[in-house]
PDB file of N, CA and C in Angstrom:
ATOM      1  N   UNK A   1     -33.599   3.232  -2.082  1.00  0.00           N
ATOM      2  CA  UNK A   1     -33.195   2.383  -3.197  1.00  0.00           C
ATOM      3  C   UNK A   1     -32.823   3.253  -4.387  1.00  0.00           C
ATOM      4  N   UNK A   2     -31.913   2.655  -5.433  1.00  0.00           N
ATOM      5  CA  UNK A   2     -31.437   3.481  -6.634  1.00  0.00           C
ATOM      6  C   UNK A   2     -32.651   3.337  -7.639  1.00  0.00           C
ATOM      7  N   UNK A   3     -32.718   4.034  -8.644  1.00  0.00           N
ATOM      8  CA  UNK A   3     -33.494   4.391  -9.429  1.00  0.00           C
ATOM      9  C   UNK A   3     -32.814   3.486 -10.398  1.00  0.00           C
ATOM     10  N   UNK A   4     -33.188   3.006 -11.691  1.00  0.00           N
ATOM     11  CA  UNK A   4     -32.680   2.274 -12.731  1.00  0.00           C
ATOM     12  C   UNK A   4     -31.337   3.193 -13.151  1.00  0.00           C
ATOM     13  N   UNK A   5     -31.667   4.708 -13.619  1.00  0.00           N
ATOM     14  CA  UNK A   5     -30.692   5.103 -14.310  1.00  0.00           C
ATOM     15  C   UNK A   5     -29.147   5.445 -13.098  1.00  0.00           C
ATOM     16  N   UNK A   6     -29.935   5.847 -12.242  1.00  0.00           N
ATOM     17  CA  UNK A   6     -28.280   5.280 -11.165  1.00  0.00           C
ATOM     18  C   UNK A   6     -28.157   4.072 -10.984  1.00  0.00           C
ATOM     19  N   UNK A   7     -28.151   3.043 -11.151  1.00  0.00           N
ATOM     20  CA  UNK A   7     -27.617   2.191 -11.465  1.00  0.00           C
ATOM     21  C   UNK A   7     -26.961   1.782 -12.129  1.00  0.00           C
ATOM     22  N   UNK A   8     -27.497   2.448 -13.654  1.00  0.00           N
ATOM     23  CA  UNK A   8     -26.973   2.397 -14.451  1.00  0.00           C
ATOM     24  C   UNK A   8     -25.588   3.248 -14.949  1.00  0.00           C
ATOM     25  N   UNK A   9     -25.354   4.498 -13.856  1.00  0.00           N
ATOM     26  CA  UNK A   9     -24.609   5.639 -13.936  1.00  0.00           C
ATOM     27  C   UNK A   9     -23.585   4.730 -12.855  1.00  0.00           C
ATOM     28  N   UNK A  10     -23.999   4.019 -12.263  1.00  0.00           N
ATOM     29  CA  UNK A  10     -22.815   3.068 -11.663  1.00  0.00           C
ATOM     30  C   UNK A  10     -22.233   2.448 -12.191  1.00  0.00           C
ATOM     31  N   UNK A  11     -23.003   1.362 -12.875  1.00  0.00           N
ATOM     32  CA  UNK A  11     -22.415   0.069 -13.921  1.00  0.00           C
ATOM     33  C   UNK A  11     -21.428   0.374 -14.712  1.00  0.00           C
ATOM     34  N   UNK A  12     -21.451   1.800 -15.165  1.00  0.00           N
ATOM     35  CA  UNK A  12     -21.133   2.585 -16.243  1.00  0.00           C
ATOM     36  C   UNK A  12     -19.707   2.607 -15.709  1.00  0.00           C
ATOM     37  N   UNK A  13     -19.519   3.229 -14.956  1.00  0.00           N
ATOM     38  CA  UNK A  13     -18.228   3.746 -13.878  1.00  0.00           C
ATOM     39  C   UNK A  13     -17.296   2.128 -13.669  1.00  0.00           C
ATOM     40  N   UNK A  14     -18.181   1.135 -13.563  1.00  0.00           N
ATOM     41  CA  UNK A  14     -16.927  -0.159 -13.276  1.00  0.00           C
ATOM     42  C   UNK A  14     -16.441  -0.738 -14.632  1.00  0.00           C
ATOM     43  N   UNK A  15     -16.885  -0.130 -15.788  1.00  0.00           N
ATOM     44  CA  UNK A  15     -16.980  -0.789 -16.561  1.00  0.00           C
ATOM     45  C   UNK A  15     -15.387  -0.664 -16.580  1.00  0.00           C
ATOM     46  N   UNK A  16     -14.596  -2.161 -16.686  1.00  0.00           N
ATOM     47  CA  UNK A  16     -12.989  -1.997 -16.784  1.00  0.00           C
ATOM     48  C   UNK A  16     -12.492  -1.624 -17.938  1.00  0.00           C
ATOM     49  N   UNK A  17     -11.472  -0.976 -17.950  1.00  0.00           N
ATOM     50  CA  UNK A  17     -10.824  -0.570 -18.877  1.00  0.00           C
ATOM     51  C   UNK A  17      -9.369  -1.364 -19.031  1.00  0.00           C
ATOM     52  N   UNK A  18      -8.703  -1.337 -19.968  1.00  0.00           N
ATOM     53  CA  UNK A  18      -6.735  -2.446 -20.417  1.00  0.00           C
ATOM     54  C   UNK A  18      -6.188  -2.249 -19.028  1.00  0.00           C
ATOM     55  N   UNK A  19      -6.599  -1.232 -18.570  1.00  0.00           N
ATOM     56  CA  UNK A  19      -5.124  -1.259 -17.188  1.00  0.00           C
ATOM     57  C   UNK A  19      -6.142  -1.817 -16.316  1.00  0.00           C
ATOM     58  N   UNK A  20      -6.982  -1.516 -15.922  1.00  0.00           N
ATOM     59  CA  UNK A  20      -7.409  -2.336 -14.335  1.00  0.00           C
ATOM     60  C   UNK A  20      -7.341  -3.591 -14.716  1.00  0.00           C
ATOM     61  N   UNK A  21      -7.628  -4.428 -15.955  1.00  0.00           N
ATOM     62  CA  UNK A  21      -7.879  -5.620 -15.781  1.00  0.00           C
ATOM     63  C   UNK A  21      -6.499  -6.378 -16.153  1.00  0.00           C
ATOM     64  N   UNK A  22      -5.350  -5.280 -16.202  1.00  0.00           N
ATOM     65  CA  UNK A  22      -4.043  -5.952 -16.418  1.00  0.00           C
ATOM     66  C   UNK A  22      -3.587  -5.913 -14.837  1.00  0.00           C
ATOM     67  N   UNK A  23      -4.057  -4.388 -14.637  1.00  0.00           N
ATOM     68  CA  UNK A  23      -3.827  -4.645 -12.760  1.00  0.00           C
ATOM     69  C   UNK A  23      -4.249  -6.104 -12.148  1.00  0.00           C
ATOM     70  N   UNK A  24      -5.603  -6.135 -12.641  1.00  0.00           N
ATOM     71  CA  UNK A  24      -6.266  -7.441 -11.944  1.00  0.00           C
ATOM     72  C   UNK A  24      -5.697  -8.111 -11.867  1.00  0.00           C
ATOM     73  N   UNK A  25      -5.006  -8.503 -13.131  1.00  0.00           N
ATOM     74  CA  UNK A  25      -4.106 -10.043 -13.754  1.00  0.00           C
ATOM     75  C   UNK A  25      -3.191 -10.050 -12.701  1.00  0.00           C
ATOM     76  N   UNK A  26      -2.491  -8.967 -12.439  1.00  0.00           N
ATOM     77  CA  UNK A  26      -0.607  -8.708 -12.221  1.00  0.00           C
ATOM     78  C   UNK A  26      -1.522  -9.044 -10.350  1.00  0.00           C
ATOM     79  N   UNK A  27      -2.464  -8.869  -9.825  1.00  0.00           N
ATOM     80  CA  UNK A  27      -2.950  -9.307  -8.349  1.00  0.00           C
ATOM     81  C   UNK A  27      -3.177 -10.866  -8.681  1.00  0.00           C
ATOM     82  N   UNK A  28      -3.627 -11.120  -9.666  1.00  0.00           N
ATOM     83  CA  UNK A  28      -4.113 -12.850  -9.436  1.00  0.00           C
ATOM     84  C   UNK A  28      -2.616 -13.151  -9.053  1.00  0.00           C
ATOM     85  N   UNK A  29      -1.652 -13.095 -10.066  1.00  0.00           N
ATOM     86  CA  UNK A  29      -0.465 -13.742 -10.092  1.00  0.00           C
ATOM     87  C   UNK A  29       0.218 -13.624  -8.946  1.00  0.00           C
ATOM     88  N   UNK A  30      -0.066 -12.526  -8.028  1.00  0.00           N
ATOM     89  CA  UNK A  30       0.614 -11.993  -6.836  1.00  0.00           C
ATOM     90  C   UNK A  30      -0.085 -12.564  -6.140  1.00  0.00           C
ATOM     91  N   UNK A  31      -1.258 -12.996  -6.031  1.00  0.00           N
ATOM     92  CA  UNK A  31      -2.013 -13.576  -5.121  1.00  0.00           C
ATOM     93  C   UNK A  31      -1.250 -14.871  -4.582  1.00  0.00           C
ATOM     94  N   UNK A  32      -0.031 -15.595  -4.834  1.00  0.00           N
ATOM     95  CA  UNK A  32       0.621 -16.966  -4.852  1.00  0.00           C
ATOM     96  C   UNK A  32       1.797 -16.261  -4.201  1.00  0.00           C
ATOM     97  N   UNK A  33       1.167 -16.704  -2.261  1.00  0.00           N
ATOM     98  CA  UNK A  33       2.245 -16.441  -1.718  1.00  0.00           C
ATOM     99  C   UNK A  33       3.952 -16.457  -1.776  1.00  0.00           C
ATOM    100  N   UNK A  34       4.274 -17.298  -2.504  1.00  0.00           N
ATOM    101  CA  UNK A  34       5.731 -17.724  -3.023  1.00  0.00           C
ATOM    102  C   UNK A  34       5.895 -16.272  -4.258  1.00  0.00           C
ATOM    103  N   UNK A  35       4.950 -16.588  -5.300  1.00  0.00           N
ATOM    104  CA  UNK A  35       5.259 -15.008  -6.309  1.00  0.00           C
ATOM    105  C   UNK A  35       5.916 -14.086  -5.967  1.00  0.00           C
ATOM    106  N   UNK A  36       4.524 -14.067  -4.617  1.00  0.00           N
ATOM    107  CA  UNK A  36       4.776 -12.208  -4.075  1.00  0.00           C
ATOM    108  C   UNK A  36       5.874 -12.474  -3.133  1.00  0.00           C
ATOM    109  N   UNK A  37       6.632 -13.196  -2.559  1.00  0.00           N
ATOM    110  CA  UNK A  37       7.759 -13.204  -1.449  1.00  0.00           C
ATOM    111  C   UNK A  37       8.540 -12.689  -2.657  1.00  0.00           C
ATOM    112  N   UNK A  38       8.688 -13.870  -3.691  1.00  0.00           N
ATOM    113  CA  UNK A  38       9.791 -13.552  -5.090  1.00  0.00           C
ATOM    114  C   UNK A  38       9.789 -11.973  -5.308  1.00  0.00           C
ATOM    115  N   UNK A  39       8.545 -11.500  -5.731  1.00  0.00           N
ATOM    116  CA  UNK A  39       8.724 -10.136  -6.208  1.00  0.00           C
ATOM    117  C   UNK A  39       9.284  -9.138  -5.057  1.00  0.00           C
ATOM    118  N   UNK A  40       8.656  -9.412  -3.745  1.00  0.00           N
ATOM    119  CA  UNK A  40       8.921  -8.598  -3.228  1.00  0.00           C
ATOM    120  C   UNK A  40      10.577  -8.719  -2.345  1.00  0.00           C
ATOM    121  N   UNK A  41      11.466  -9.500  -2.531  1.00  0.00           N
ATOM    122  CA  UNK A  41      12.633  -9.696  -2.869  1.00  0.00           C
ATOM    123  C   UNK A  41      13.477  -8.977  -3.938  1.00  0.00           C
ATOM    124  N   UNK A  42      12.865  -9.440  -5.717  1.00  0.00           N
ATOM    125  CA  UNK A  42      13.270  -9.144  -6.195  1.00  0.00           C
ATOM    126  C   UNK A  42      13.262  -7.184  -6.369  1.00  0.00           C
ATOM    127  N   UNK A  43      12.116  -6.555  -5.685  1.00  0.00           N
ATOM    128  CA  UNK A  43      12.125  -5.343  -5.450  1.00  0.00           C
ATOM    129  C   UNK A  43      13.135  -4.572  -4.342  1.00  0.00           C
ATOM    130  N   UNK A  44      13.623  -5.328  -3.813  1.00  0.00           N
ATOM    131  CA  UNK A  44      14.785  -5.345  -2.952  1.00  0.00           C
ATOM    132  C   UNK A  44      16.030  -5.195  -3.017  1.00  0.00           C
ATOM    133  N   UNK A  45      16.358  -6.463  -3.508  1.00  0.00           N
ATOM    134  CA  UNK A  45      17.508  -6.898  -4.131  1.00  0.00           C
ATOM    135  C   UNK A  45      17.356  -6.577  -5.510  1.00  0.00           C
ATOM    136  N   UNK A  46      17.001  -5.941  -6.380  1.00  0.00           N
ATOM    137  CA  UNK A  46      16.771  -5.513  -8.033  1.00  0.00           C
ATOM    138  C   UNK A  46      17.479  -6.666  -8.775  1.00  0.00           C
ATOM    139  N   UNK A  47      17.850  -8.127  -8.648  1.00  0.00           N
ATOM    140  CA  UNK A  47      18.146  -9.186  -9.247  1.00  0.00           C
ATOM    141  C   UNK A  47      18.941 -10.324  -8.576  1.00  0.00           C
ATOM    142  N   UNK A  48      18.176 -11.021  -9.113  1.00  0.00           N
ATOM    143  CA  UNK A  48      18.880 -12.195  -8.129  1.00  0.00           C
ATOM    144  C   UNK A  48      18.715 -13.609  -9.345  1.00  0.00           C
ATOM    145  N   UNK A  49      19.510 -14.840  -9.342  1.00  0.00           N
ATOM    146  CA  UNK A  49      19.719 -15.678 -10.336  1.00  0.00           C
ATOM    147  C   UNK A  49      18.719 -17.142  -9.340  1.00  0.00           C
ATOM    148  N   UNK A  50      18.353 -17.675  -9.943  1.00  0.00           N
ATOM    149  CA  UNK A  50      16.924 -19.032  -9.696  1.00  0.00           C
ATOM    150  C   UNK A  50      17.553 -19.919  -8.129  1.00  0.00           C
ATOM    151  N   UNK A  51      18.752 -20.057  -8.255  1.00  0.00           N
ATOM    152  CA  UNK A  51      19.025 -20.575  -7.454  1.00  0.00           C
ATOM    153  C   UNK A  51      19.238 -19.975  -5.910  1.00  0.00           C
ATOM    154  N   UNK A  52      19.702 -18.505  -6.255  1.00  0.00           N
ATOM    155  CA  UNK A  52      19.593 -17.642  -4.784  1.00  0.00           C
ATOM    156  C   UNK A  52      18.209 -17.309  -4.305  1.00  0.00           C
ATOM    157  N   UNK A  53      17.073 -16.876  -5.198  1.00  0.00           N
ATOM    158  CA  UNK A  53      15.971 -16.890  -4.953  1.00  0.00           C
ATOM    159  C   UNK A  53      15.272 -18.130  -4.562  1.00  0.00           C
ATOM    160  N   UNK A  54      16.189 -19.251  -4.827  1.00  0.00           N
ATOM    161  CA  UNK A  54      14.992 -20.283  -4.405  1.00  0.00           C
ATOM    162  C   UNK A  54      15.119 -20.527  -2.930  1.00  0.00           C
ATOM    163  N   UNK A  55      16.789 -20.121  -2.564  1.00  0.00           N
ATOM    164  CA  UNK A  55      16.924 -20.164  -1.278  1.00  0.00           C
ATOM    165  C   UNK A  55      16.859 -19.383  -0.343  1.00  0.00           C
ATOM    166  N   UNK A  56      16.428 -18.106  -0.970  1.00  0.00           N
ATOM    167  CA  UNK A  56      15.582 -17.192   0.075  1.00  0.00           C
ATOM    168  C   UNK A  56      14.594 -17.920   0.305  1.00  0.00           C
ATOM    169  N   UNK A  57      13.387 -18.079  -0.273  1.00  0.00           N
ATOM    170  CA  UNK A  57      11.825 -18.262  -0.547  1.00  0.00           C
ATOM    171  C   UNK A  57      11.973 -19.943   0.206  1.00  0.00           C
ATOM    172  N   UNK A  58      13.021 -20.394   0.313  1.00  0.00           N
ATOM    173  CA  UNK A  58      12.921 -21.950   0.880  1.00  0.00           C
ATOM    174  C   UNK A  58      12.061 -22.994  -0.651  1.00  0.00           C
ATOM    175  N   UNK A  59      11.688 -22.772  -1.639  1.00  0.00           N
ATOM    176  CA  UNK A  59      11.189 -23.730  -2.232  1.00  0.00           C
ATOM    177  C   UNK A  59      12.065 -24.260  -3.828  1.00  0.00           C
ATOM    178  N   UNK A  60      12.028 -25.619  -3.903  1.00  0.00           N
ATOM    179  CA  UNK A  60      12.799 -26.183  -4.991  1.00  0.00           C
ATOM    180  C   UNK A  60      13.104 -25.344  -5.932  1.00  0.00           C
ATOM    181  N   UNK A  61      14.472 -25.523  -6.562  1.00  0.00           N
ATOM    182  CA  UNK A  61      14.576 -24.438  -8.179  1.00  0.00           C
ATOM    183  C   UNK A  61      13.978 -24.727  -8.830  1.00  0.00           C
ATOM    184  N   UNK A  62      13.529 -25.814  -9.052  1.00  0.00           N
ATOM    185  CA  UNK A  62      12.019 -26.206 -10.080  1.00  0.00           C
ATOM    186  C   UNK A  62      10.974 -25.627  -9.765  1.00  0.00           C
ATOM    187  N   UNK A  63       9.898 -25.455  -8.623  1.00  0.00           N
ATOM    188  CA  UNK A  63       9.456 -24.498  -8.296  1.00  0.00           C
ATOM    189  C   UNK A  63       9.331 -23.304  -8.603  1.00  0.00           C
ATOM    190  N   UNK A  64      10.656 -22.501  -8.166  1.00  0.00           N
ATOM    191  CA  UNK A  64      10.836 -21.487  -8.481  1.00  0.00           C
ATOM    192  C   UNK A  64      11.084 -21.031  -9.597  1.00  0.00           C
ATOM    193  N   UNK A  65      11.773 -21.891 -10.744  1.00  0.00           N
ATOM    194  CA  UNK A  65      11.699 -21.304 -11.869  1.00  0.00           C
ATOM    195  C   UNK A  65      10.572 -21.521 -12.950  1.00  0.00           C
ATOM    196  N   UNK A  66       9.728 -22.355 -12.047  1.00  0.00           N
ATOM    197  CA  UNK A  66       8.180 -22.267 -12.450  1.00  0.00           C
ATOM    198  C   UNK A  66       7.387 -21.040 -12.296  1.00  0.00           C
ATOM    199  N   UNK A  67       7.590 -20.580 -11.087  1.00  0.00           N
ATOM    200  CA  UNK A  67       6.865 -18.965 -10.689  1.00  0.00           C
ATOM    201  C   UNK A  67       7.569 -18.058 -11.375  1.00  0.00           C
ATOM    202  N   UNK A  68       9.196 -18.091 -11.683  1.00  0.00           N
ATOM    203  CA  UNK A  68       9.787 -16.770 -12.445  1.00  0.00           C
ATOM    204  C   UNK A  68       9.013 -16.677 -13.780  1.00  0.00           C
ATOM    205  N   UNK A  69       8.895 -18.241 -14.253  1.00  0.00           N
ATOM    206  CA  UNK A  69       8.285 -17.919 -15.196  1.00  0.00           C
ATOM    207  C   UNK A  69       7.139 -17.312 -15.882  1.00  0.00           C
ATOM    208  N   UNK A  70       6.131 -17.751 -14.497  1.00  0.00           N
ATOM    209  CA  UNK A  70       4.935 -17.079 -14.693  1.00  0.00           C
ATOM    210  C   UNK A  70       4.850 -15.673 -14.268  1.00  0.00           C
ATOM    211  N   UNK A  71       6.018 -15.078 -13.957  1.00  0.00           N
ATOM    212  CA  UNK A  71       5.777 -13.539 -13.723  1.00  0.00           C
ATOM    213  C   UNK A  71       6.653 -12.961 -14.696  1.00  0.00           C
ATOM    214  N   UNK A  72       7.705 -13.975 -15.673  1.00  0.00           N
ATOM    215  CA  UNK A  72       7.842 -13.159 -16.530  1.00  0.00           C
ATOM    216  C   UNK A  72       6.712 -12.986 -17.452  1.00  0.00           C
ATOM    217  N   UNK A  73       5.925 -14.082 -18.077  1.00  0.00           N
ATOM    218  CA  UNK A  73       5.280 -14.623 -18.763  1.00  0.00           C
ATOM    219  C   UNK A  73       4.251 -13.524 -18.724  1.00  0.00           C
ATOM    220  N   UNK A  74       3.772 -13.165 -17.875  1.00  0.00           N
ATOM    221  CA  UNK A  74       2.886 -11.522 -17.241  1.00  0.00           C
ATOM    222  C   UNK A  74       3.695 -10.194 -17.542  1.00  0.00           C
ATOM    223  N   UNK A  75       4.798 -10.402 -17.849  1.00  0.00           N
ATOM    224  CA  UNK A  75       5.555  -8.978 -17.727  1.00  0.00           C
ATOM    225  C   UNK A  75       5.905  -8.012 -16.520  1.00  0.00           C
ATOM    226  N   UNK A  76       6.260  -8.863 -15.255  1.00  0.00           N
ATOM    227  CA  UNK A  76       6.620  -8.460 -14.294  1.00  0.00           C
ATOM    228  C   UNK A  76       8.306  -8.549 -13.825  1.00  0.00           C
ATOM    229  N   UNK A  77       8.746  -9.786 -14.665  1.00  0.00           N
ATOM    230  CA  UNK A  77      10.324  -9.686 -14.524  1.00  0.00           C
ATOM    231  C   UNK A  77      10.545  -9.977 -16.061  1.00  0.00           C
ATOM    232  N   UNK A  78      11.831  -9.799 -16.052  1.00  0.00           N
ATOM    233  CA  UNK A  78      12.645  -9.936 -17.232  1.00  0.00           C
ATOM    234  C   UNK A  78      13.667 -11.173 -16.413  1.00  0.00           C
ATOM    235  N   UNK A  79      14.481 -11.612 -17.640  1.00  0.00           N
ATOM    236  CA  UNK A  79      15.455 -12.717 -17.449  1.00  0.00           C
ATOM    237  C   UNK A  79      16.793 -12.644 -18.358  1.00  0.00           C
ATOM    238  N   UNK A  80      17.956 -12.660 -17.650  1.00  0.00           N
ATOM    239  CA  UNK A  80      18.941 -12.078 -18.052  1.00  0.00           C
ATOM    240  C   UNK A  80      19.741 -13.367 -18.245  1.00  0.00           C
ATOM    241  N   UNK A  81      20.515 -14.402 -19.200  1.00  0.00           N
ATOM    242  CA  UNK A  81      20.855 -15.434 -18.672  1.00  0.00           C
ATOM    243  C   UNK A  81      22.559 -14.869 -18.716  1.00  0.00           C
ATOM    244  N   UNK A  82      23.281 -15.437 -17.866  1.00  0.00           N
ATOM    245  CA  UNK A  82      24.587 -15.154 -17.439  1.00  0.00           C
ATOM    246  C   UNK A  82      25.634 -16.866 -17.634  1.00  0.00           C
ATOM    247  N   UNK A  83      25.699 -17.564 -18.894  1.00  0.00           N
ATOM    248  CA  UNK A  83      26.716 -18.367 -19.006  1.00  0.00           C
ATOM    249  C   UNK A  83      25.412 -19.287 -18.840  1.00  0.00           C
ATOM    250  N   UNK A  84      25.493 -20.307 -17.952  1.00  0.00           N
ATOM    251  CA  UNK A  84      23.852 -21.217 -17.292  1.00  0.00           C
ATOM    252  C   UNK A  84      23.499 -20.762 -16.364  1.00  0.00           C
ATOM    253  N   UNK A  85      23.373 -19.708 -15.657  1.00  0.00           N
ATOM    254  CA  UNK A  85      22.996 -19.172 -14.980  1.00  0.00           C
ATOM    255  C   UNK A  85      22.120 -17.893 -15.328  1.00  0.00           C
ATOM    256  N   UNK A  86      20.492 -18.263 -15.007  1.00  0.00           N
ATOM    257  CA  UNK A  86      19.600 -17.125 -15.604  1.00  0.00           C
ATOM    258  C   UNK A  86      19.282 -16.247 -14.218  1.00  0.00           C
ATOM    259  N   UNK A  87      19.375 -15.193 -14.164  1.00  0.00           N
ATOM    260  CA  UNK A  87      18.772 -14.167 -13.201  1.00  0.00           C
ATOM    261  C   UNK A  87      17.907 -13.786 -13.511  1.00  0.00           C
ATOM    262  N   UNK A  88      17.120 -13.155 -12.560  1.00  0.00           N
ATOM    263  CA  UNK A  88      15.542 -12.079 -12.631  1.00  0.00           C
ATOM    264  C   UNK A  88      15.665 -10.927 -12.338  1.00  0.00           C
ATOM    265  N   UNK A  89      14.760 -10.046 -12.607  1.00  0.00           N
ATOM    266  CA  UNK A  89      14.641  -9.067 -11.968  1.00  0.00           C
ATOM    267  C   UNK A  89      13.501  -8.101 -12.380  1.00  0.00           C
ATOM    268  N   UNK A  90      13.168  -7.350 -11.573  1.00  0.00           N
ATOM    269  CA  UNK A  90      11.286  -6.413 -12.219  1.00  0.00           C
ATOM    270  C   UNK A  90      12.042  -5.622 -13.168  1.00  0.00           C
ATOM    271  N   UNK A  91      10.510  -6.079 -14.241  1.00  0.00           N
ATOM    272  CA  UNK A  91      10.739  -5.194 -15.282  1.00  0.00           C
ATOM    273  C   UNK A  91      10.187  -4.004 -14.808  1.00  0.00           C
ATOM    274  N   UNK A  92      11.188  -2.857 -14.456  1.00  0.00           N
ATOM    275  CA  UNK A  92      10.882  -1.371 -14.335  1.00  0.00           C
ATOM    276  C   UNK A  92      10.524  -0.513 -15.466  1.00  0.00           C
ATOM    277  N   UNK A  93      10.449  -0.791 -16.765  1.00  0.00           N
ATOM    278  CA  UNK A  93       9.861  -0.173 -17.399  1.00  0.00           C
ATOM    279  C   UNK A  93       8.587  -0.480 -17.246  1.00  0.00           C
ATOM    280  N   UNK A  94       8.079  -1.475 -17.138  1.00  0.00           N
ATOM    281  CA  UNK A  94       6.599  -1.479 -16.680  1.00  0.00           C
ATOM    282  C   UNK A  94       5.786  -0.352 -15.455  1.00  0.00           C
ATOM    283  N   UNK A  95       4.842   0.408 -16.155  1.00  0.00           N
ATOM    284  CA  UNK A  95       4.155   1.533 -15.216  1.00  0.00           C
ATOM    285  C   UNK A  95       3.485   0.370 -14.146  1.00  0.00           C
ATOM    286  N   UNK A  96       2.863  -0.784 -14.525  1.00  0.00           N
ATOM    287  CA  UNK A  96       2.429  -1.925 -13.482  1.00  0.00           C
ATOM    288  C   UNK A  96       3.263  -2.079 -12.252  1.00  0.00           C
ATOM    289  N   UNK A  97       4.385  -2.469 -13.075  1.00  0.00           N
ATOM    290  CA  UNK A  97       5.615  -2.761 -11.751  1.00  0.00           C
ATOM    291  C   UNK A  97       5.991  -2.127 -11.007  1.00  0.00           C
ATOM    292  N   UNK A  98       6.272  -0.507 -11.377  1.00  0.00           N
ATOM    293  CA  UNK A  98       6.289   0.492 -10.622  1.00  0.00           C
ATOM    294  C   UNK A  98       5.436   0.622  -9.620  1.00  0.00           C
ATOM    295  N   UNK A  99       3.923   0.523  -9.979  1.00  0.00           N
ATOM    296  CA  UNK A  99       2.684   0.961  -9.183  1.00  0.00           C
ATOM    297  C   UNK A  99       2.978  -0.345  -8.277  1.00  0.00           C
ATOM    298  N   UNK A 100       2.941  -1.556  -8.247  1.00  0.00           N
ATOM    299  CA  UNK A 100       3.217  -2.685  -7.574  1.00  0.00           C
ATOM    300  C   UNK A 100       4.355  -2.958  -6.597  1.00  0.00           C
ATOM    301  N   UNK A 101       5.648  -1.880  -7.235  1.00  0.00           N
ATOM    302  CA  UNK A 101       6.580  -2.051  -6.355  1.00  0.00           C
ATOM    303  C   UNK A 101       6.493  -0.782  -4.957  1.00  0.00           C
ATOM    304  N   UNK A 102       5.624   0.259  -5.384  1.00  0.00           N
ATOM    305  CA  UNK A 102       5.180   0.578  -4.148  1.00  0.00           C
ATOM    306  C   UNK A 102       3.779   0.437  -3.317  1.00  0.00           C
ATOM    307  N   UNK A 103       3.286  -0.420  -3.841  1.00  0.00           N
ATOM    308  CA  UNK A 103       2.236  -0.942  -2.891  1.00  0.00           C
ATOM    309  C   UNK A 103       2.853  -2.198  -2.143  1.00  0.00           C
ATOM    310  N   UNK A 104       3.759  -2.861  -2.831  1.00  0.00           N
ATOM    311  CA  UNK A 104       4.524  -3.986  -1.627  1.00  0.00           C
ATOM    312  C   UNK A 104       5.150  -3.061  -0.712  1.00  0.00           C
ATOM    313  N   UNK A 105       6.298  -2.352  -1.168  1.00  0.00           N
ATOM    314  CA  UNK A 105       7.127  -1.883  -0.286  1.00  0.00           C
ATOM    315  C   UNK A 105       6.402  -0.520   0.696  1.00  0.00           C
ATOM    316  N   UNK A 106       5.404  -0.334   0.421  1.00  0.00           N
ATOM    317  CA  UNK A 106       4.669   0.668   0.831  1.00  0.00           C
ATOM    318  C   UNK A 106       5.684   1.565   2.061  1.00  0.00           C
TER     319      UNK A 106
END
């Protein structure tokens, strides 16, 4: 068994810091199978507009521009609008997105 102060030399060590628990966030949001198809599309294809993505992913443009939103809303895509037509695509300046776009595409 651990002694109090290793335990405490553990506790110490998880204690989260801004990036893991933004990591965390950027996994909840990915956790929504439809998200992560989206992202991992949009890591693919580097942009695509609501309506082509909805018909990859098979689900309504309402839907889908419900989830773009919530991954822009996180800072995982940006949104470019083109006339009425808005596209997506990962925000690559994000060090998150980066780290994320090679753990999908691994």
């Amino acid at each position: 068994m651990f002694n109090d102060a290793q335990i405490t030399q553990i506790q110490k060590k998880l204690t989260p810091d801004q990036e893991e628990l933004a990591f965390c966030e950027a996994f909840r949001i990915l956790g929504d199978w439809n998200r992560y198809r989206m992202m991992k599309t949009l890591f693919e294809v580097k942009e695509l507009c609501v309506s082509d993505l909805s018909k990859i992913v098979g689900i309504s443009m309402s839907a889908t521009s419900q989830h773009l939103r919530v991954l822009e809303m996180s800072g995982l895509v940006e949104s470019e609008r083109m006339g009425q037509t808005i596209c997506y695509k990962p925000l690559l300046t994000n060090p998150r997105v980066k780290t994320i776009s090679k753990l999908i595409n691994h």
